[in-house]
N, C-alpha and C. Protein backbone atom coordinates (compact mmCIF):
# COMPACT_ATOMS: atom_id res chain seq x y z
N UNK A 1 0.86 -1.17 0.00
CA UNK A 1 0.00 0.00 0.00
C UNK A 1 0.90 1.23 0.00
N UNK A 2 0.54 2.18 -0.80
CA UNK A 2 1.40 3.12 -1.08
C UNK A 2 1.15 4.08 0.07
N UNK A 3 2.04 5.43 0.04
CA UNK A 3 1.89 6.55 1.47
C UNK A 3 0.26 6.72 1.01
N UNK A 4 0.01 7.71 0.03
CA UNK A 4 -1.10 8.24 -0.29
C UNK A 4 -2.66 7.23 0.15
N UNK A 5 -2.47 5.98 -0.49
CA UNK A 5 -3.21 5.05 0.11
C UNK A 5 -3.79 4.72 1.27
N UNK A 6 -2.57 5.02 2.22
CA UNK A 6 -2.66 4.36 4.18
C UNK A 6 -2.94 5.73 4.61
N UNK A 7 -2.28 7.11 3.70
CA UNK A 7 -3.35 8.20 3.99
C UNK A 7 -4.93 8.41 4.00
N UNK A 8 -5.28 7.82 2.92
CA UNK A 8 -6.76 8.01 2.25
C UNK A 8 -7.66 7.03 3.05
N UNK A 9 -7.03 5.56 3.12
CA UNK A 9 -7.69 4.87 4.08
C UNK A 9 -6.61 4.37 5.29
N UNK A 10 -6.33 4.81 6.04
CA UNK A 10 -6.06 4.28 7.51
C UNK A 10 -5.99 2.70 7.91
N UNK A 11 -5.48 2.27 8.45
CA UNK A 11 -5.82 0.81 8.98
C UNK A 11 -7.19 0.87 9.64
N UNK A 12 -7.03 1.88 10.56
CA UNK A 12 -8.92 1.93 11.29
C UNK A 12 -9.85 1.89 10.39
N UNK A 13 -9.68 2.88 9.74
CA UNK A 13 -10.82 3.08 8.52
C UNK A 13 -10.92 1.79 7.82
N UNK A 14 -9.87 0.70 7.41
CA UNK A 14 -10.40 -0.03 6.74
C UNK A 14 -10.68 -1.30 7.33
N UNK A 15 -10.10 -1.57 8.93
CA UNK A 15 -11.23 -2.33 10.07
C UNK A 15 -12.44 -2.28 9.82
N UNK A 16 -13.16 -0.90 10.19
CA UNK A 16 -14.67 -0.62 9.95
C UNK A 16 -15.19 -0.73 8.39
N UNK A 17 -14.51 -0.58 7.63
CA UNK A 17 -14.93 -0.50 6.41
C UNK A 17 -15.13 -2.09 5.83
N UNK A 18 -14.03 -2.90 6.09
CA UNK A 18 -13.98 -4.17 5.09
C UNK A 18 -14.37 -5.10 5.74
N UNK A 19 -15.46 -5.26 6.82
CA UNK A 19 -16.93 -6.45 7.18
C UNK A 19 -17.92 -5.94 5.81
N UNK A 20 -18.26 -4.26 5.40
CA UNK A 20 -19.32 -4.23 5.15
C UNK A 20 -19.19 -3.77 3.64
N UNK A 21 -17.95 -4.90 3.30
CA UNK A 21 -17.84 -4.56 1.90
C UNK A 21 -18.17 -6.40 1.09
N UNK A 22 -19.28 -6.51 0.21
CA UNK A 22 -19.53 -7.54 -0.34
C UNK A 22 -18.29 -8.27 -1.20
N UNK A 23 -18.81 -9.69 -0.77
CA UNK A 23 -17.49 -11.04 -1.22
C UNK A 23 -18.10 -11.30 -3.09
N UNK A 24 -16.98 -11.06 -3.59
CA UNK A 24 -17.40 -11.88 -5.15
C UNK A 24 -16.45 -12.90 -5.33
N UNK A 25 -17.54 -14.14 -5.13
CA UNK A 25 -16.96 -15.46 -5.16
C UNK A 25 -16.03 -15.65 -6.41
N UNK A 26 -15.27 -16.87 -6.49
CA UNK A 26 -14.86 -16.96 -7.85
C UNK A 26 -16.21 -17.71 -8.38
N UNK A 27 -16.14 -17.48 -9.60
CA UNK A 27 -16.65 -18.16 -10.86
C UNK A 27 -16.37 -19.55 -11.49
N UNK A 28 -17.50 -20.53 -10.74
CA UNK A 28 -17.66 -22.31 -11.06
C UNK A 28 -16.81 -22.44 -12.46
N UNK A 29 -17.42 -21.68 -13.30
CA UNK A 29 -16.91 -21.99 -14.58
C UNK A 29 -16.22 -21.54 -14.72
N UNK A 30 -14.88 -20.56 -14.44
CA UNK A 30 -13.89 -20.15 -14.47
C UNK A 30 -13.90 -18.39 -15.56
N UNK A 31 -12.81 -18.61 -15.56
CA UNK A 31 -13.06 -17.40 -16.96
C UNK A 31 -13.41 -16.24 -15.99
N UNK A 32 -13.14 -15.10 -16.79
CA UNK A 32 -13.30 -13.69 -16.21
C UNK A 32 -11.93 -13.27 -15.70
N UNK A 33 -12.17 -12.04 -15.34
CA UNK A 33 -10.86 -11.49 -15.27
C UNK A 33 -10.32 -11.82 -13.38
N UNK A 34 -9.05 -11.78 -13.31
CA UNK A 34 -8.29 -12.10 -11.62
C UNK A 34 -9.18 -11.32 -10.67
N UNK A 35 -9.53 -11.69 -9.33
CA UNK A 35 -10.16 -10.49 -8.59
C UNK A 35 -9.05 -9.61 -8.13
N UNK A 36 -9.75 -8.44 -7.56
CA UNK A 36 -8.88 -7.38 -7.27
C UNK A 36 -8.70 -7.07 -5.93
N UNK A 37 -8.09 -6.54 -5.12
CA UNK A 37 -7.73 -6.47 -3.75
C UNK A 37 -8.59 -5.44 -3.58
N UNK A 38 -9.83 -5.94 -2.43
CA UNK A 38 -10.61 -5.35 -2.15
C UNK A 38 -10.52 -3.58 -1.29
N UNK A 39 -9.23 -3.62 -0.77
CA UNK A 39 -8.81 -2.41 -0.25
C UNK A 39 -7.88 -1.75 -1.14
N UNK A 40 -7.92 -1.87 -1.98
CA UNK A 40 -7.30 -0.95 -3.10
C UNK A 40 -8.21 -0.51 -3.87
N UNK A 41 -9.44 -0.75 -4.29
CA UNK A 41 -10.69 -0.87 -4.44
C UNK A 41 -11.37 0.44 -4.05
N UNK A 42 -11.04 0.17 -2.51
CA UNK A 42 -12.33 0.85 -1.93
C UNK A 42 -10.77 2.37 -1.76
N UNK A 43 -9.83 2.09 -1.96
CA UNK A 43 -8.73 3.35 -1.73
C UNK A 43 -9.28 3.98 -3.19
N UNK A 44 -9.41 3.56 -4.14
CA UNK A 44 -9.72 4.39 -5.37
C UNK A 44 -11.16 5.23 -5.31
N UNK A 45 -11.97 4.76 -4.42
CA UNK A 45 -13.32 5.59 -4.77
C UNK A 45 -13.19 6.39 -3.63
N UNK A 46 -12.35 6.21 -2.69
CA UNK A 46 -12.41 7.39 -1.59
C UNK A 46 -11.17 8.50 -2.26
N UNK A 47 -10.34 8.23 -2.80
CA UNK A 47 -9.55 9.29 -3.84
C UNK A 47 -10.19 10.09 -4.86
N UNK A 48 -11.20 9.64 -5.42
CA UNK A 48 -12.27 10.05 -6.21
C UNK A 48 -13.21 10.89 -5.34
N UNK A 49 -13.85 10.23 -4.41
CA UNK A 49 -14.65 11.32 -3.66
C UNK A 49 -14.25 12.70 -2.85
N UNK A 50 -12.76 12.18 -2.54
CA UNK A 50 -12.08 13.40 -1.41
C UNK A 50 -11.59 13.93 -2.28
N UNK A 51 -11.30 13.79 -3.95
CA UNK A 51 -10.14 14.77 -4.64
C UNK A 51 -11.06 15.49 -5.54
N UNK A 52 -12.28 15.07 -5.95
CA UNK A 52 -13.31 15.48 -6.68
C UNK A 52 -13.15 15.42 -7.93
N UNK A 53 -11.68 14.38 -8.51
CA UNK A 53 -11.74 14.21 -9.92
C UNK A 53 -12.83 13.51 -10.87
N UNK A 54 -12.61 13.52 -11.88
CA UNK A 54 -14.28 12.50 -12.57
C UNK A 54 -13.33 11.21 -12.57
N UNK A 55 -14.40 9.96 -12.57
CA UNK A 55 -13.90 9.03 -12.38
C UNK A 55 -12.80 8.51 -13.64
N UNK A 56 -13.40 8.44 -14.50
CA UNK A 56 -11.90 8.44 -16.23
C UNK A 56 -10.88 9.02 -15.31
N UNK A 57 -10.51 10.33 -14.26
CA UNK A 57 -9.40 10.62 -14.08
C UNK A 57 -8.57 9.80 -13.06
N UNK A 58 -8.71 9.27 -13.06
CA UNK A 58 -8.70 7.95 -12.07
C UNK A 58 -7.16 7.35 -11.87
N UNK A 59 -6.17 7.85 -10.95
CA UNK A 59 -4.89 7.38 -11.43
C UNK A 59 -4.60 6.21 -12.08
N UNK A 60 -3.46 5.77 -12.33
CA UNK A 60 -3.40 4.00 -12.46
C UNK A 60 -2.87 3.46 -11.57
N UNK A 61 -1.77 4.06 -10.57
CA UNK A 61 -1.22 4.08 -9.75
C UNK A 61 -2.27 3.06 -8.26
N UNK A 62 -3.44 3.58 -8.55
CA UNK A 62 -4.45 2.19 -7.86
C UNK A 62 -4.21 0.79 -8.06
N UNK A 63 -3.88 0.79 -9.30
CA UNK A 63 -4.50 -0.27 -9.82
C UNK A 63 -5.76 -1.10 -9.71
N UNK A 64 -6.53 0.20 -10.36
CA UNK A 64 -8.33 -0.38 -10.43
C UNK A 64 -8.48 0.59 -11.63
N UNK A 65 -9.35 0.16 -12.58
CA UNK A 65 -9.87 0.97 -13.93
C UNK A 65 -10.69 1.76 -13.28
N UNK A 66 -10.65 2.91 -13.72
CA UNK A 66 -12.01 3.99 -13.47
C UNK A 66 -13.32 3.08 -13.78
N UNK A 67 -13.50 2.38 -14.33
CA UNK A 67 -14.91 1.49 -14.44
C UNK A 67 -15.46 0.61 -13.09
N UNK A 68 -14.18 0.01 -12.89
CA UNK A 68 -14.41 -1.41 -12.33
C UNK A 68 -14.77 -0.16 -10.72
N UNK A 69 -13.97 0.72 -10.48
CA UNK A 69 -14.06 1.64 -9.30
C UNK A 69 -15.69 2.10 -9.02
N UNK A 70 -15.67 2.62 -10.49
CA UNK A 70 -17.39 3.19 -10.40
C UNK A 70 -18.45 2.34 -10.06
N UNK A 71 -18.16 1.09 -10.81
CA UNK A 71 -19.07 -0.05 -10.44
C UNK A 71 -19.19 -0.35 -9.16
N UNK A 72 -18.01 -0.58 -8.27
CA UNK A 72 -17.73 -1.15 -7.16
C UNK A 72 -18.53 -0.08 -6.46
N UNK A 73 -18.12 1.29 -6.26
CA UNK A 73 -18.96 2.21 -5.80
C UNK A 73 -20.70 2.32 -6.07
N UNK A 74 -21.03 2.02 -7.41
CA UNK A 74 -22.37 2.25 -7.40
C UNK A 74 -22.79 0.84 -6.43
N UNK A 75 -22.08 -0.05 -6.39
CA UNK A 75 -23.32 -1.30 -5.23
C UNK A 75 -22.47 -1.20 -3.77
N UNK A 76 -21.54 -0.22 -3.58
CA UNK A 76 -21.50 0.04 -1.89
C UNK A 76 -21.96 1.71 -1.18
N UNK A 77 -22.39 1.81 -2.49
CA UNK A 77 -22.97 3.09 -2.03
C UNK A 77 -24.55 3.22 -0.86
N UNK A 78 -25.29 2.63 -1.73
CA UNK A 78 -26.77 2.79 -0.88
C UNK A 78 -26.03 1.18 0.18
N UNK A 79 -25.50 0.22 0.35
CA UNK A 79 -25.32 -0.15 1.54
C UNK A 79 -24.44 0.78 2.47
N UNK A 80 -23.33 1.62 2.22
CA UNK A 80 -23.26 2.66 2.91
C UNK A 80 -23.94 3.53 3.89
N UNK A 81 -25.03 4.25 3.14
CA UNK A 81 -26.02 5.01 3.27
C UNK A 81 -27.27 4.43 4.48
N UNK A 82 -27.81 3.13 4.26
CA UNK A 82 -27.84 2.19 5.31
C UNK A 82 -27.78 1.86 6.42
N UNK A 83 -26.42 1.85 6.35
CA UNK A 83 -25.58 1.15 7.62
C UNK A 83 -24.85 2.50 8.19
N UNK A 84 -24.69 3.19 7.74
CA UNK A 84 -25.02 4.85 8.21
C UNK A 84 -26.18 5.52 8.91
N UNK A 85 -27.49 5.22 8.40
CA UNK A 85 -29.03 5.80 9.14
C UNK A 85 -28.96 4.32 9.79
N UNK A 86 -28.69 3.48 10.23
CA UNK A 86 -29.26 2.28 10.99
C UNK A 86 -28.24 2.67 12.22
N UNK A 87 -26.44 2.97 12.13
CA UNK A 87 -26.54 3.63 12.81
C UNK A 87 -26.26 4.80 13.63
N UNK A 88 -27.25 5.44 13.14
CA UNK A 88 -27.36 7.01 14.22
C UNK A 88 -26.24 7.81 13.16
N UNK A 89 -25.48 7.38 12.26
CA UNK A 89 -24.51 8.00 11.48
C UNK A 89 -25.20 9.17 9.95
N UNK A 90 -23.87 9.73 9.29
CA UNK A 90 -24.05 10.24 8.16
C UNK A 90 -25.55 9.54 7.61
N UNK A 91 -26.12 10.85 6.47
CA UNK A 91 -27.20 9.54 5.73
C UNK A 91 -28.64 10.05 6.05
N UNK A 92 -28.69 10.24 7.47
CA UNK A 92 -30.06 10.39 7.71
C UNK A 92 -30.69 11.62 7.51
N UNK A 93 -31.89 11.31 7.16
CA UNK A 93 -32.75 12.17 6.58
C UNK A 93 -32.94 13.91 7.01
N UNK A 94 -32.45 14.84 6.33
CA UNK A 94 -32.32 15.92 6.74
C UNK A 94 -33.71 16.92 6.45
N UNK A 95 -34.20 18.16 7.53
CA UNK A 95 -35.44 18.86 7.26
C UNK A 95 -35.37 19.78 5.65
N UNK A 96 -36.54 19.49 5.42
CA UNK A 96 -36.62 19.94 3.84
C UNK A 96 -36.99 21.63 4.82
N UNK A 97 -36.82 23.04 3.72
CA UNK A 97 -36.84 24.14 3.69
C UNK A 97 -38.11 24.51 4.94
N UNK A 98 -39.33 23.93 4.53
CA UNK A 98 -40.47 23.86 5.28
C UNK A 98 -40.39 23.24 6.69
N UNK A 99 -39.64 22.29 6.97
CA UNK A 99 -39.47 21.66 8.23
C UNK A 99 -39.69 19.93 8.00
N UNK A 100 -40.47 19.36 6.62
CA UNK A 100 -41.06 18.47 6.20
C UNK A 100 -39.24 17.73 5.81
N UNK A 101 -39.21 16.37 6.23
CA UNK A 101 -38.32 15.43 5.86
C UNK A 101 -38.04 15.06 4.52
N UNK A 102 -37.23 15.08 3.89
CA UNK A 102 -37.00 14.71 3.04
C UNK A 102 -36.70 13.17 2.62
């Protein structure tokens, strides 16, 4: 893991983080591409979110494609979000202008 990396995610951070990150089994029938190290993974979409680049800008230096990153992010996102309002954390529902929940 590179400096920038153990910056972006912490050992703590990725204690709490990697129970509530989903397992992709291998594939019975084989074929498809090697899996990828799940904390290098999740270091690319938090570099993306904290640096505010678009995802194409995506170093290589991860080693994760801007795709495979986005993907990974679009199905840990709403479990995020989740396990955030379940508990008491980020996420939860903030008063709309009127006072009415959003």
């Amino acid at each position: 893991m590179s400096v920038l990396g153990l910056r972006l995610v912490p050992n703590e951070l990725w204690a709490l983080r990697e129970p509530l990150i989903p397992r992709y089994p291998a594939r019975r029938q084989g074929g498809g591409t090697a899996p990828l190290d799940d904390r290098a993974v999740f270091t690319a979409i938090v570099y993306v979110l904290t640096s505010g680049c678009a995802w194409r800008h995506l170093p290589a230096e991860f080693g994760v494609s801007p795709a495979t990153a986005h993907r990974r992010f679009n199905v840990l996102e709403p479990r995020s979000r989740v396990a955030a309002a379940a508990s008491g954390g980020a996420g939860r529902a903030r008063p709309a202008g009127d006072g009415r929940l959003e």
